[in-house]
Protein backbone atom coordinates (compact mmCIF):
# COMPACT_ATOMS: atom_id res chain seq x y z
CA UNK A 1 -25.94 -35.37 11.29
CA UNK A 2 -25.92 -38.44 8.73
CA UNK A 3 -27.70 -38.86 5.77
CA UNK A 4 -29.23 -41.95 4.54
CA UNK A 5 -30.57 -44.16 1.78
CA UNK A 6 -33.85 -43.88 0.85
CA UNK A 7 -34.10 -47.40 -0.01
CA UNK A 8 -31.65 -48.79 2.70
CA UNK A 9 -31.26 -46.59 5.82
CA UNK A 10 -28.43 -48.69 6.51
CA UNK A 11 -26.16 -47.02 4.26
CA UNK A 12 -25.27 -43.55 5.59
CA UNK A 13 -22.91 -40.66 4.72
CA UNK A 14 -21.76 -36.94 5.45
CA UNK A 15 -22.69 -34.17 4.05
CA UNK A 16 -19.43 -34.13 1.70
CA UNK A 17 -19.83 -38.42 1.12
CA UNK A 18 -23.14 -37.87 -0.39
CA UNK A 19 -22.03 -34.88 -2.53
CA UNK A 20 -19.31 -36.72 -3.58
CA UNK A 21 -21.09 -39.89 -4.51
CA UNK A 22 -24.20 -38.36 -5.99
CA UNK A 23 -26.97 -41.58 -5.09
CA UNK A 24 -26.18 -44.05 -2.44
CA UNK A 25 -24.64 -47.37 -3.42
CA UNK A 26 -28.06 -49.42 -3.37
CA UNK A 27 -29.56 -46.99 -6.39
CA UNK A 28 -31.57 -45.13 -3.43
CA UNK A 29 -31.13 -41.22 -2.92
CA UNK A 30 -29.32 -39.70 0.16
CA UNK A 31 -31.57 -37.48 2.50
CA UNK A 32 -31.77 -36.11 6.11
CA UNK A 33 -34.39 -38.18 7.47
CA UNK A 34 -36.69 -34.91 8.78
CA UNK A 35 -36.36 -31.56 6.88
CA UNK A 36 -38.59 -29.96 9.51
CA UNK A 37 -35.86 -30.31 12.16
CA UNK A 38 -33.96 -27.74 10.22
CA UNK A 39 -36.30 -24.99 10.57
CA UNK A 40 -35.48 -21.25 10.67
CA UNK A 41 -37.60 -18.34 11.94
CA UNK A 42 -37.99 -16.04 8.77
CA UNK A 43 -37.97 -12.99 10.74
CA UNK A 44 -34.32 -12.99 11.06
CA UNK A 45 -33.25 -13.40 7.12
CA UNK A 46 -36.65 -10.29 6.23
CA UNK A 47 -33.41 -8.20 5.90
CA UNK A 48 -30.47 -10.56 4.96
CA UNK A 49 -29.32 -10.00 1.31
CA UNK A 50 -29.60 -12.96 -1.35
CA UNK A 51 -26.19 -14.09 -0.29
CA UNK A 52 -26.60 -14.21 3.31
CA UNK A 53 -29.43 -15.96 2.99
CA UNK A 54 -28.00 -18.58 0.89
CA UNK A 55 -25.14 -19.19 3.28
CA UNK A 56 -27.66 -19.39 6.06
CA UNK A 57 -30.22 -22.27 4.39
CA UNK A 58 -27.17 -24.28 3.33
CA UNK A 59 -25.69 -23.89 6.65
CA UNK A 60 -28.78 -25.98 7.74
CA UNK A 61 -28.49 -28.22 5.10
CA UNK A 62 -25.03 -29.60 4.55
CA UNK A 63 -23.77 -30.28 8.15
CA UNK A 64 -20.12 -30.60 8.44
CA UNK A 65 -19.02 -27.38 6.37
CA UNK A 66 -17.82 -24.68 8.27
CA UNK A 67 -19.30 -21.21 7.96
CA UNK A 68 -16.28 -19.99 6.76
CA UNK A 69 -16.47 -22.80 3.83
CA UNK A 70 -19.69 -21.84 3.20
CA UNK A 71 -19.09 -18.03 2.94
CA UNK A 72 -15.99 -19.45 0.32
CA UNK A 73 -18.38 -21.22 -1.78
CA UNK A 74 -21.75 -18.51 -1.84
CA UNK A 75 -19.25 -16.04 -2.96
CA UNK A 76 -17.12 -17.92 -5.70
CA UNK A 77 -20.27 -19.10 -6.83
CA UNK A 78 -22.68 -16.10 -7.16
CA UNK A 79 -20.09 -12.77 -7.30
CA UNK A 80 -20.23 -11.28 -10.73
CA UNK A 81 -21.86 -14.53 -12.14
CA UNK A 82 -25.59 -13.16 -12.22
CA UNK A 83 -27.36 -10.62 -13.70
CA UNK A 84 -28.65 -8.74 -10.33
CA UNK A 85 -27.48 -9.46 -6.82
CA UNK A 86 -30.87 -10.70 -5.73
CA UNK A 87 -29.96 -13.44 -7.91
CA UNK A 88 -33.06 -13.86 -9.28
CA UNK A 89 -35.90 -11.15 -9.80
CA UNK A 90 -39.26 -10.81 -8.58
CA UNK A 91 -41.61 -9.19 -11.38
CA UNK A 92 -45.23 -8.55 -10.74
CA UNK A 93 -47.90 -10.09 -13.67
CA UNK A 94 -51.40 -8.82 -12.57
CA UNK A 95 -52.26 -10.46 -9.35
CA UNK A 96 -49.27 -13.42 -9.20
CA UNK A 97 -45.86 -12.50 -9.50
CA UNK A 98 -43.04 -14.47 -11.89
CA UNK A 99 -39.64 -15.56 -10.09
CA UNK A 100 -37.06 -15.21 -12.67
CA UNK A 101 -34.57 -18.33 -12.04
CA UNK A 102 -33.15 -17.85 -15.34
CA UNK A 103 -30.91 -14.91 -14.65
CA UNK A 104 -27.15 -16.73 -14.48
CA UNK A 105 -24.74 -17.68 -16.85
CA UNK A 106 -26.81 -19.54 -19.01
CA UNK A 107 -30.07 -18.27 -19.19
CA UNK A 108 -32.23 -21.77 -17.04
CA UNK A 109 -32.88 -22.22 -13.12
CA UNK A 110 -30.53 -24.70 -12.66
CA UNK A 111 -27.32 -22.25 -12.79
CA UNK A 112 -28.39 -21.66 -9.13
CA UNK A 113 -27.51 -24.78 -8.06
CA UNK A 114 -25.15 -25.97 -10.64
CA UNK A 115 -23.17 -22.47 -10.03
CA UNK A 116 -22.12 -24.16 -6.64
CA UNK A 117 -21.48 -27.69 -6.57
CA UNK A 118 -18.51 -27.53 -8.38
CA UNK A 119 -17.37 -25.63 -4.92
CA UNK A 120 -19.21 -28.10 -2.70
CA UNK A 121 -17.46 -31.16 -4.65
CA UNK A 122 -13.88 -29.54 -4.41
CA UNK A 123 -14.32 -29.00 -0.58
CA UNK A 124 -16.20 -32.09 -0.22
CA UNK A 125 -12.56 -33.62 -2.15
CA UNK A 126 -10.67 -32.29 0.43
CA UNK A 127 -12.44 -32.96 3.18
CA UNK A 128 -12.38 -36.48 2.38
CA UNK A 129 -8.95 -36.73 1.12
CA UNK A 130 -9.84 -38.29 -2.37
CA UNK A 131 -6.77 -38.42 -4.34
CA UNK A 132 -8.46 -39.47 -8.02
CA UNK A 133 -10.56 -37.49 -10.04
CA UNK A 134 -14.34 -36.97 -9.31
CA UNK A 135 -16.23 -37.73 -13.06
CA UNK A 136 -19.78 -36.01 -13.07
CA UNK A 137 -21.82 -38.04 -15.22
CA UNK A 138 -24.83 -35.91 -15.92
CA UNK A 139 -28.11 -36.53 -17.69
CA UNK A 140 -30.25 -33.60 -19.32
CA UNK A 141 -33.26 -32.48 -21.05
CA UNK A 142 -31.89 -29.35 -21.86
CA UNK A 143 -30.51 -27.18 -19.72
CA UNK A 144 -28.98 -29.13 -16.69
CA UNK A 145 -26.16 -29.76 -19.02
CA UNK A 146 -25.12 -27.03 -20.03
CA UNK A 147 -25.52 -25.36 -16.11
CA UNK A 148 -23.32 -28.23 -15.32
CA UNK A 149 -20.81 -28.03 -18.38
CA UNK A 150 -20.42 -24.19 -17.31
CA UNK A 151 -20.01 -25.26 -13.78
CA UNK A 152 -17.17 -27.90 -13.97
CA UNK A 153 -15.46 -27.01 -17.13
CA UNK A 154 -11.89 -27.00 -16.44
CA UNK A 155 -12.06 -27.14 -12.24
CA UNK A 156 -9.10 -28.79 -11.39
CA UNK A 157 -9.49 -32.55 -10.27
CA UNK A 158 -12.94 -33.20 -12.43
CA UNK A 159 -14.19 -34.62 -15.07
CA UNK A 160 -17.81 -34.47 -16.54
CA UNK A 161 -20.04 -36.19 -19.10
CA UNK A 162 -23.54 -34.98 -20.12
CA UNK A 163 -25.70 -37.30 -22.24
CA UNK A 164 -28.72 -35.68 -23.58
CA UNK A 165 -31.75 -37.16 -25.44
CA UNK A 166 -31.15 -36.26 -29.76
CA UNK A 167 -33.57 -34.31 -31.49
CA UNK A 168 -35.18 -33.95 -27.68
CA UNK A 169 -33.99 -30.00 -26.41
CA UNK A 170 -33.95 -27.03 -28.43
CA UNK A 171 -32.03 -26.01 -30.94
CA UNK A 172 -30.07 -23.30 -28.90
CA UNK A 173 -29.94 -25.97 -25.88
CA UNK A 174 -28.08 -27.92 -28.15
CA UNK A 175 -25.71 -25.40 -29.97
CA UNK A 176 -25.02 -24.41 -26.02
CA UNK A 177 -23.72 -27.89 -25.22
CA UNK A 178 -22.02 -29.03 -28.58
CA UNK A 179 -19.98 -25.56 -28.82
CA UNK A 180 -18.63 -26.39 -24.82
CA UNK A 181 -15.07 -25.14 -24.07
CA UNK A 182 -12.90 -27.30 -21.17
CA UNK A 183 -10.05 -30.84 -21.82
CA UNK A 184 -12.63 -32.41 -19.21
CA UNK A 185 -15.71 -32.29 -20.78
CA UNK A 186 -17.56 -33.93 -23.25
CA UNK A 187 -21.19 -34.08 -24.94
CA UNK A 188 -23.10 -37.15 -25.95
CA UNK A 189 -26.19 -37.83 -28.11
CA UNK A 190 -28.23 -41.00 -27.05
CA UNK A 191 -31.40 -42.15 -29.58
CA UNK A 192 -33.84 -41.84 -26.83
CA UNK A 193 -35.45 -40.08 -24.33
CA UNK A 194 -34.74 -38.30 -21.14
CA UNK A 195 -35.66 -41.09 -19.39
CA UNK A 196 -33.07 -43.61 -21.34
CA UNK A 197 -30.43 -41.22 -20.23
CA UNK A 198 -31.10 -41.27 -16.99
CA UNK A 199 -31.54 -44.70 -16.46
CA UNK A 200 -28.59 -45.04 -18.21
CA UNK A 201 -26.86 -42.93 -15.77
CA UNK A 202 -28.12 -44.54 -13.12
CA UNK A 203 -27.26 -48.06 -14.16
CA UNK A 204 -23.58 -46.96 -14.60
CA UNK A 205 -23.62 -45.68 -10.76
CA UNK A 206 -25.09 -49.17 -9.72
CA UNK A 207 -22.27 -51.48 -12.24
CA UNK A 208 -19.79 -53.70 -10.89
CA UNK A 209 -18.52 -53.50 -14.30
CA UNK A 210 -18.07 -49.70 -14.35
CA UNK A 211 -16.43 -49.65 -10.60
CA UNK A 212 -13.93 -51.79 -11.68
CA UNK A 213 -12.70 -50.06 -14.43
CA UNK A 214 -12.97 -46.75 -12.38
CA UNK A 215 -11.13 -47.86 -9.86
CA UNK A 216 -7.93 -46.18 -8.54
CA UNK A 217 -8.92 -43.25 -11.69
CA UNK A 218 -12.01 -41.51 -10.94
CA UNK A 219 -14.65 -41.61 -8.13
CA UNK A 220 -18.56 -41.25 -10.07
CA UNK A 221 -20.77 -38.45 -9.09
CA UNK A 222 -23.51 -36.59 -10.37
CA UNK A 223 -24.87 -33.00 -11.32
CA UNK A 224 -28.36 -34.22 -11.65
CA UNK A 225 -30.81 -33.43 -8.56
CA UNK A 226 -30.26 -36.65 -7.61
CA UNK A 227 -27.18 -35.56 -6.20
CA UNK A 228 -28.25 -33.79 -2.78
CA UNK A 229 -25.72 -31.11 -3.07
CA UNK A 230 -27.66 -30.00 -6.06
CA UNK A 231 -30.96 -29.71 -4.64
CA UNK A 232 -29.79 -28.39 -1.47
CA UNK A 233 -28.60 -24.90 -3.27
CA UNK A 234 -32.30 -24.70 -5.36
CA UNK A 235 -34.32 -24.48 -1.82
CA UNK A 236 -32.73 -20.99 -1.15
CA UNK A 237 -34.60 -18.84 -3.53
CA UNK A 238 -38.04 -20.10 -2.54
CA UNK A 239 -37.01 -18.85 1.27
CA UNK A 240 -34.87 -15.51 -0.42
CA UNK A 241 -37.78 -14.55 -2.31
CA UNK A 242 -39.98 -14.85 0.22
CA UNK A 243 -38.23 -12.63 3.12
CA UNK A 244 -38.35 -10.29 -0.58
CA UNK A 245 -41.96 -10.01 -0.21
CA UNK A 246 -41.65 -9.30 2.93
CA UNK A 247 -39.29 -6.90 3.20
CA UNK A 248 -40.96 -5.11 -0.09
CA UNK A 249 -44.67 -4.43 1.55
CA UNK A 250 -45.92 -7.32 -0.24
CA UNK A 251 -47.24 -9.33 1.90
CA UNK A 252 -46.99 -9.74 6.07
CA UNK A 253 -44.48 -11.71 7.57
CA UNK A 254 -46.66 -15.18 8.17
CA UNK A 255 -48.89 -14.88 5.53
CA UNK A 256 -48.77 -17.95 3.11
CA UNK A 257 -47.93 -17.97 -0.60
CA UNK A 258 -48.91 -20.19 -2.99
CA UNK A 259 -45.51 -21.51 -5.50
CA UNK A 260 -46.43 -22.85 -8.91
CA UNK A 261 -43.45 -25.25 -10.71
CA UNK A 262 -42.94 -26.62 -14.07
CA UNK A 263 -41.81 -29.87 -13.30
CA UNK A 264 -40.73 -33.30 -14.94
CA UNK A 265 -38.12 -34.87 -12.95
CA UNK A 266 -39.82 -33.10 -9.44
CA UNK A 267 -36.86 -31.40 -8.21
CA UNK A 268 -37.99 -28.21 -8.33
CA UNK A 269 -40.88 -28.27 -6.78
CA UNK A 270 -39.71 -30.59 -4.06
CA UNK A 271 -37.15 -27.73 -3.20
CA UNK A 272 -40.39 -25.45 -2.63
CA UNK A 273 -41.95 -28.40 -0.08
CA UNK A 274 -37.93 -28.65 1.52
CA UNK A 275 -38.59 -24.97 1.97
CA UNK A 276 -42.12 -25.29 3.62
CA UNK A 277 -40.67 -27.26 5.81
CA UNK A 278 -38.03 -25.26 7.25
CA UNK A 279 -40.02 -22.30 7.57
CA UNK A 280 -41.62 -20.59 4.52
CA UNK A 281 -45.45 -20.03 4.92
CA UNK A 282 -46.39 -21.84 1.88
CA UNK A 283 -50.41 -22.64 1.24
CA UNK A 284 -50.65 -24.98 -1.78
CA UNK A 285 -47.63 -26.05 -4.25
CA UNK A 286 -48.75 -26.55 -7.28
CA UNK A 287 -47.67 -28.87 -10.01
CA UNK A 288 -47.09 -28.08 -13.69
CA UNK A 289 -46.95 -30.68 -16.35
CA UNK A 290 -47.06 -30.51 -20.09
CA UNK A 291 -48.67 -33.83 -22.22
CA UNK A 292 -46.32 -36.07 -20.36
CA UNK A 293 -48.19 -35.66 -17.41
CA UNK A 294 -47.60 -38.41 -15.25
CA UNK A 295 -46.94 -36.20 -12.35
CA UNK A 296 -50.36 -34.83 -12.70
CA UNK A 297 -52.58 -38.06 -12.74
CA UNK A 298 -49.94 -39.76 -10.06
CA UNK A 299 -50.98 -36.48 -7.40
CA UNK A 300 -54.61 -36.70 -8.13
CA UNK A 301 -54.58 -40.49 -7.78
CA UNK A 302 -51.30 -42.04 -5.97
CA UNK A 303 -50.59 -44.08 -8.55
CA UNK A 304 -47.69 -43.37 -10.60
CA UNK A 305 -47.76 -45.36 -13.88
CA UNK A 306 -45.21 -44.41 -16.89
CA UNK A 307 -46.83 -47.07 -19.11
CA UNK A 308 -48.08 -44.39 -21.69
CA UNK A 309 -47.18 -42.67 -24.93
CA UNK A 310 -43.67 -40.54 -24.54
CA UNK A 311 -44.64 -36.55 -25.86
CA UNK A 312 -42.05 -34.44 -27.34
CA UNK A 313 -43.24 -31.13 -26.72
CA UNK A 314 -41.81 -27.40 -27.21
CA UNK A 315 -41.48 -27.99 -23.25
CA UNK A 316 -38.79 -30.53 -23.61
CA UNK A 317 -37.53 -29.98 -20.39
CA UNK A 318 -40.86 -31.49 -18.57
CA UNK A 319 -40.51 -34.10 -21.62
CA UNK A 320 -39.79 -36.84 -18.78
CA UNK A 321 -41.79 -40.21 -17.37
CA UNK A 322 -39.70 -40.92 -14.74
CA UNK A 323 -39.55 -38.31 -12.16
CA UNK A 324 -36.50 -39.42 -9.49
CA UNK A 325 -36.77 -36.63 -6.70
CA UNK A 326 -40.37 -38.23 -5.89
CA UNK A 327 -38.73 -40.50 -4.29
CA UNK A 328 -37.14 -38.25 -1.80
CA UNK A 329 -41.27 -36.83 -1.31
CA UNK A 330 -42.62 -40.02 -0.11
CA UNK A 331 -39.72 -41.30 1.59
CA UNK A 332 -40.84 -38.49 3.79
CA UNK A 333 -44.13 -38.92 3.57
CA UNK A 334 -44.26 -42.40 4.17
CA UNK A 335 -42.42 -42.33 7.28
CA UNK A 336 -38.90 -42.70 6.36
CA UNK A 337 -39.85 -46.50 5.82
CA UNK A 338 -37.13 -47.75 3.21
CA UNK A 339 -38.99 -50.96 2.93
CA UNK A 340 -42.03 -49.41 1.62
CA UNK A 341 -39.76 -47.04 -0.76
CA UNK A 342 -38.02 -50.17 -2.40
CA UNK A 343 -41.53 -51.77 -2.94
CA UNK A 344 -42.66 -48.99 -4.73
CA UNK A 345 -39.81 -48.85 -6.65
CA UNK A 346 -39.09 -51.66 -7.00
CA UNK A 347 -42.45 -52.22 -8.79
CA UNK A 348 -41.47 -49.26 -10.85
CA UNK A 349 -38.84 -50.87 -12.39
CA UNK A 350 -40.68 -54.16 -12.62
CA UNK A 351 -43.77 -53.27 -13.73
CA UNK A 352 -43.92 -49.59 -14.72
CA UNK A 353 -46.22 -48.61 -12.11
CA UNK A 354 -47.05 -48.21 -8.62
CA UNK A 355 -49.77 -47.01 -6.13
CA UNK A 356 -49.01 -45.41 -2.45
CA UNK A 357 -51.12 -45.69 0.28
CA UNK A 358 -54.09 -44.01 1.27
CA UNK A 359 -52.23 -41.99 4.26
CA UNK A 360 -49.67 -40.90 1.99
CA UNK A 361 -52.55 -40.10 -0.92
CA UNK A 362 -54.25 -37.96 1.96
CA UNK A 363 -50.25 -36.03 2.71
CA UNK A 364 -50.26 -35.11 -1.14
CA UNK A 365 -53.42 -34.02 -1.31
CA UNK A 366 -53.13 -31.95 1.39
CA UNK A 367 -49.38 -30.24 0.71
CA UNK A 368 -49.89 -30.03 -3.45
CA UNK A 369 -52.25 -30.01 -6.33
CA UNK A 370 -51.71 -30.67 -10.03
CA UNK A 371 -52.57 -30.07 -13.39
CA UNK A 372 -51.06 -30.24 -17.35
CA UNK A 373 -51.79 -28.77 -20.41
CA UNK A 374 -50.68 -29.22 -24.30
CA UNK A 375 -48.96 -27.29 -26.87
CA UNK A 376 -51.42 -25.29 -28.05
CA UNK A 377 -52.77 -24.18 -24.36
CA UNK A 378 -49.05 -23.62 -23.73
CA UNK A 379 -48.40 -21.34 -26.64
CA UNK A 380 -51.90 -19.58 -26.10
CA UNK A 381 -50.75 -18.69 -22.44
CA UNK A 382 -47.51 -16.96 -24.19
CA UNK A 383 -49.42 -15.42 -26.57
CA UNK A 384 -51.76 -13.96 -23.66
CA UNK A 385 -49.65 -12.43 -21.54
CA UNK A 386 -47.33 -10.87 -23.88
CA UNK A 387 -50.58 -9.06 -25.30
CA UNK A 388 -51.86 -8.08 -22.06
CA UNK A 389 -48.42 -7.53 -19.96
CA UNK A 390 -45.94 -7.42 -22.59
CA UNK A 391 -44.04 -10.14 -20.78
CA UNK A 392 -42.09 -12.71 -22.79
CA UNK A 393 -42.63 -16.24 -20.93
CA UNK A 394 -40.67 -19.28 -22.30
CA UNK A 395 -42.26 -22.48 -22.43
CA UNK A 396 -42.00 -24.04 -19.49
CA UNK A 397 -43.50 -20.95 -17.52
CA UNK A 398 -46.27 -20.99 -19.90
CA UNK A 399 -47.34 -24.16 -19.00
CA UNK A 400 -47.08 -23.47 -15.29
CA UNK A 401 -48.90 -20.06 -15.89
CA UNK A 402 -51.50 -22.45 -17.44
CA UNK A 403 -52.30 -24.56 -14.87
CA UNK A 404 -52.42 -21.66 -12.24
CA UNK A 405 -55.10 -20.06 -14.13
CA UNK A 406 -56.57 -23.30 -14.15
CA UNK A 407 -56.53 -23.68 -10.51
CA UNK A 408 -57.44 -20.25 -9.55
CA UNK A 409 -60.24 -20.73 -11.95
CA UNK A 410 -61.49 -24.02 -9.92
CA UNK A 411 -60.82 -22.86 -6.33
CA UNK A 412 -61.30 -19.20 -6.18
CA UNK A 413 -58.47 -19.11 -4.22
CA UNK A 414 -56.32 -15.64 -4.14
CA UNK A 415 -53.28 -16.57 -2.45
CA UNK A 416 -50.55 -14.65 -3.33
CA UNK A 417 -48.81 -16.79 -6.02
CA UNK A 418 -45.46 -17.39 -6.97
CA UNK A 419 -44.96 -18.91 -10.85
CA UNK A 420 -41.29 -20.51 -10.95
CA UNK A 421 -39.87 -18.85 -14.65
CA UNK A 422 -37.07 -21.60 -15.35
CA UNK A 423 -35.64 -20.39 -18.46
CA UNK A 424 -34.94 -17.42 -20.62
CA UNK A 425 -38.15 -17.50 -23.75
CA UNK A 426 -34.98 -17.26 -26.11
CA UNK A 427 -33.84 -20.49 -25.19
CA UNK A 428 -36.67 -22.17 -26.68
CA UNK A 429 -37.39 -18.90 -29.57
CA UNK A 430 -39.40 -21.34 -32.52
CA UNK A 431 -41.92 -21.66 -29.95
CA UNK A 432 -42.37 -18.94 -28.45
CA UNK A 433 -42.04 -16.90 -31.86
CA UNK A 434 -44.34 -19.17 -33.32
CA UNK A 435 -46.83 -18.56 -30.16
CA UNK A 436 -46.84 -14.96 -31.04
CA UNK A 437 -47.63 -15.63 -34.83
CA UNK A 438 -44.74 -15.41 -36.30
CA UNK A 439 -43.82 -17.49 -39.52
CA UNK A 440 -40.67 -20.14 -38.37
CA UNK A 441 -40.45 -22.45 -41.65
CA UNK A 442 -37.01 -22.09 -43.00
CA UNK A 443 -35.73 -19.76 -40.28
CA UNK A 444 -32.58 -20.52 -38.51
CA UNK A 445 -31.99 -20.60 -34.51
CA UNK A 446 -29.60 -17.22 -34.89
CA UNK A 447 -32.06 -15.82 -37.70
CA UNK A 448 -35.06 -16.10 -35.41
CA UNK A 449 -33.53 -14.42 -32.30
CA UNK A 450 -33.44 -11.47 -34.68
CA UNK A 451 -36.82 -11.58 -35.60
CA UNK A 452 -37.80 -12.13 -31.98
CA UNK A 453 -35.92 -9.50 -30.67
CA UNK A 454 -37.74 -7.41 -33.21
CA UNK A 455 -41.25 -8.27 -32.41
CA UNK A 456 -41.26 -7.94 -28.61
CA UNK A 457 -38.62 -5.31 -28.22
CA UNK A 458 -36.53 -8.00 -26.16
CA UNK A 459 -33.08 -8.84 -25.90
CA UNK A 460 -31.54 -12.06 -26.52
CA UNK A 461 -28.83 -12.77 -23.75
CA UNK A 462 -25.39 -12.27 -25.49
CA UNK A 463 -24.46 -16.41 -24.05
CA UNK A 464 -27.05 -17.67 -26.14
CA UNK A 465 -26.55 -15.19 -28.92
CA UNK A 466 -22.76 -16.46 -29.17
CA UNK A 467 -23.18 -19.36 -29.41
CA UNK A 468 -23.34 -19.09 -33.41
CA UNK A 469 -19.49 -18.16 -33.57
CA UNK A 470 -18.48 -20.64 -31.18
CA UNK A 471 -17.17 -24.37 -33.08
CA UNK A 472 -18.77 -27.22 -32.75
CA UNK A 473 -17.06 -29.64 -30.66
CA UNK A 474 -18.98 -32.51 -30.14
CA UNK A 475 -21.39 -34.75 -33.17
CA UNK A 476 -22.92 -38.09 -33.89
CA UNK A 477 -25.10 -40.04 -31.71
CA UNK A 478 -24.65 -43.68 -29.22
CA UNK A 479 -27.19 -45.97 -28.13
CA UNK A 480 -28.53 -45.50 -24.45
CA UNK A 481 -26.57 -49.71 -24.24
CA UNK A 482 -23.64 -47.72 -25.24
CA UNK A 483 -23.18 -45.02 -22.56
CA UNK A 484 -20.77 -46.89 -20.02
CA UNK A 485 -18.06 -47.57 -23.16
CA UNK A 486 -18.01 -43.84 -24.26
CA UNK A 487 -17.94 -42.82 -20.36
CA UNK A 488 -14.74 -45.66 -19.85
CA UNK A 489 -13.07 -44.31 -23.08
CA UNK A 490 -14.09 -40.78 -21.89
CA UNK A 491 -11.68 -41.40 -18.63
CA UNK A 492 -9.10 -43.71 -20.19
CA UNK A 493 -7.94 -40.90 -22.77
């Protein structure tokens, strides 16, 4: 089974070509044209463990590894690398129940994911029988890079790069990626946004300029979820946690569950439709956004338009205007019809803006719904269920707590719900200490986790705590223009 551009269906690839490229040569993103074809009756994984499971869903979804490859990569990836061996916990909140993502190395949902590509792109290497180095150019708003900098640092045969907007994660997101171990990493600042990096990253994928120079020393790929190999891995704990439910009393096998996401760049959520898809009763998916909500107005209306103020937020995560993995949604939902795909985007990178059709507004409507909320709803929604449940949310939870109760509030409806937790609360501890009333001004990022720890009778993870003793490797600032010439002298050293 091939997979193909999203914007040119002409240009195809394994399983192992499109982890190993990252995005298809004409800027489009690689995907199996129908996700439904992959389906799986749930009754058979009620009673499979977390790691089972995982080998079974990406069985489905990378053709051309072998079981046995497969069975390699689960175990290298997840043994002894998590906190639990469900991988990551269910916890009951009143009536909806919080997925912890957030349990790996270091402490945000993406170590799911990012815990196995490394394994998919060595395999994928030697499957293919590429002799030069594979460079992983990444771009983050927080904690992709440092899930990917854990990943790859030091795997033989790779190199990796991480821009990430400055002044636009979190303190400890930042002290995580600067202090980086590994001879094949390295850490850049851009003045900008998310959304310059990514561009940015993108543009260096898509230049003549850059292949040349690359040529014959290192083959480009990505960690982002534009890379399918890094989505793929983030649709098994939607169906793991499910057969959990199931298994637990919960709810009946068949019944449907509602899954609420903090999104910005829409991979995480579009994981939870991939999931739908092949098999997990889902009723409505609903989509978080903070003040950059572009998501949110683009699902009530079909038209996506970033032509609006840029928010930085104590969400900076979801601090994002140009959400990539929508493409991949209405590539589906329009039919697989690349034409219609490079319109629309197309006009996105003309213009700023673009509006789908009514058949595709009617497919949204009826798969997902949306809402946002700001800072202060955010921190109220910490400060709320800490006092009622004594659970510590970080921000990006908050916000998708927020919009649930928003939604439940407008629809009645009681569908057992799902709220996606994608990082650990000390990752982002000024806001959520300041959420809980606590006094910030002149406190420092290892001071506070004291004073947090204190006040809700938490503890910080001992990777985040570290990071104070750990030296910082990696300063100073480039222009987004800039990027390509520190990612040539990155791979000419």
């Amino acid at each position: 089974m091939q997979y193909q551009s999203t914007r040119d269906s002409r240009h195809t690839a394994s399983a192992a070509q499109a982890i190993l490229q990252g995005i298809a040569p004409d800027g489009g993103l690689y995907m199996l044209s129908d996700p439904g074809a992959l389906s799986f009756p749930m009754a058979e994984l009620v009673h499979m463990s977390a790691m089972e499971i995982s080998e079974r869903v990406l069985g489905l979804l990378l053709p051309g590894f072998t079981r046995e490859e497969l069975h390699a990569i689960v175990t290298a990836a997840y043994t002894h690398k998590f906190e639990t061996e469900d991988l990551v916990p269910l916890v009951p909140v009143g009536d909806r129940y919080i997925l912890e993502l957030f349990r790996g190395p270091t402490s945000a949902f993406k170590d799911v994911a990012l815990s196995v590509l490394p394994h998919l792109i060595s395999i994928a290497k030697a499957k293919l029988g590429v002799k030069e180095d594979i460079l992983i150019l990444t771009a983050t708003s927080g904690d992709t890079g440092k899930a990917a900098l854990e990943g790859f640092h030091d795997v033989p045969g790779t190199r990796i790069v991480v821009f990430y907007p400055h002044g636009g994660v979190s303190r400890i997101q930042q002290a995580q990626m600067v202090t980086q171990p590994g001879k094949n990493v390295r850490v850049c600042a851009i003045e900008g946004n998310f959304d310059d990096a990514q561009s940015g990253v993108k543009a260096i994928f898509t230049s003549a300029r850059a292949a040349n120079a690359l040529s014959g020393k290192a083959m480009l790929s990505s960690a982002n979820s534009i890379n399918w190999g890094r989505l793929a891995p983030q649709i098994i704990y939607y169906v793991s946690t499910y057969a959990q439910l199931v298994a637990d009393g919960e709810i009946e096998l068949g019944d449907k569950i509602n899954i609420v996401v903090p999104t910005g760049n829409f991979g995480n959520i579009l994981a939870g439709y991939y999931a739908k898809h092949m098999g997990v009763p889902v009723n409505k998916l609903i989509c978080a956004s903070n003040a950059n909500n572009v998501l949110t107005d683009f699902i009530k209306t079909g038209i996506y338009d970033r032509n609006r103020p840029f928010h930085t937020t104590i969400s900076p995560s979801m601090d994002i205007l140009i959400s990539s993995n929508l493409e991949r949604l209405l590539y589906h939902l329009s039919g697989s019809d690349d034409a219609q795909i490079r319109e629309w985007f197309g006009s996105l990178s003309k213009t700023g803006r673009y509006e789908v059709t009514d058949e595709v507004k009617k497919a949204i409507a009826d798969e997902f719904y949306a809402g946002c909320c700001d800072d202060e709803q955010t921190k109220g929604a910490i400060k709320e269920v800490f006092d009622e449940y004594s659970y510590l949310m970080d921000t990006h939870t908050a916000v998708a707590y927020k919009v649930y109760e928003d939604y439940k509030k407008k629809t009645g409806d009681n569908t057992k719900t799902l709220i996606a937790s994608t990082a650990n609360p000390y990752k982002f501890g000024f806001a959520v200490y300041d959420a809980l009333g606590g006094e910030t001004e002149g406190v420092d990022e290892f001071e506070l986790i004291g004073k947090l720890e204190k006040l809700t009778k938490t503890t910080c993870p001992k990777a985040l705590s570290d990071t104070k003793n750990k030296p910082v490797r990696f300063t100073g600032s480039i222009k987004p223009e800039e990027m390509a010439e520190a990612v040539l002298e990155f791979i000419n050293k």
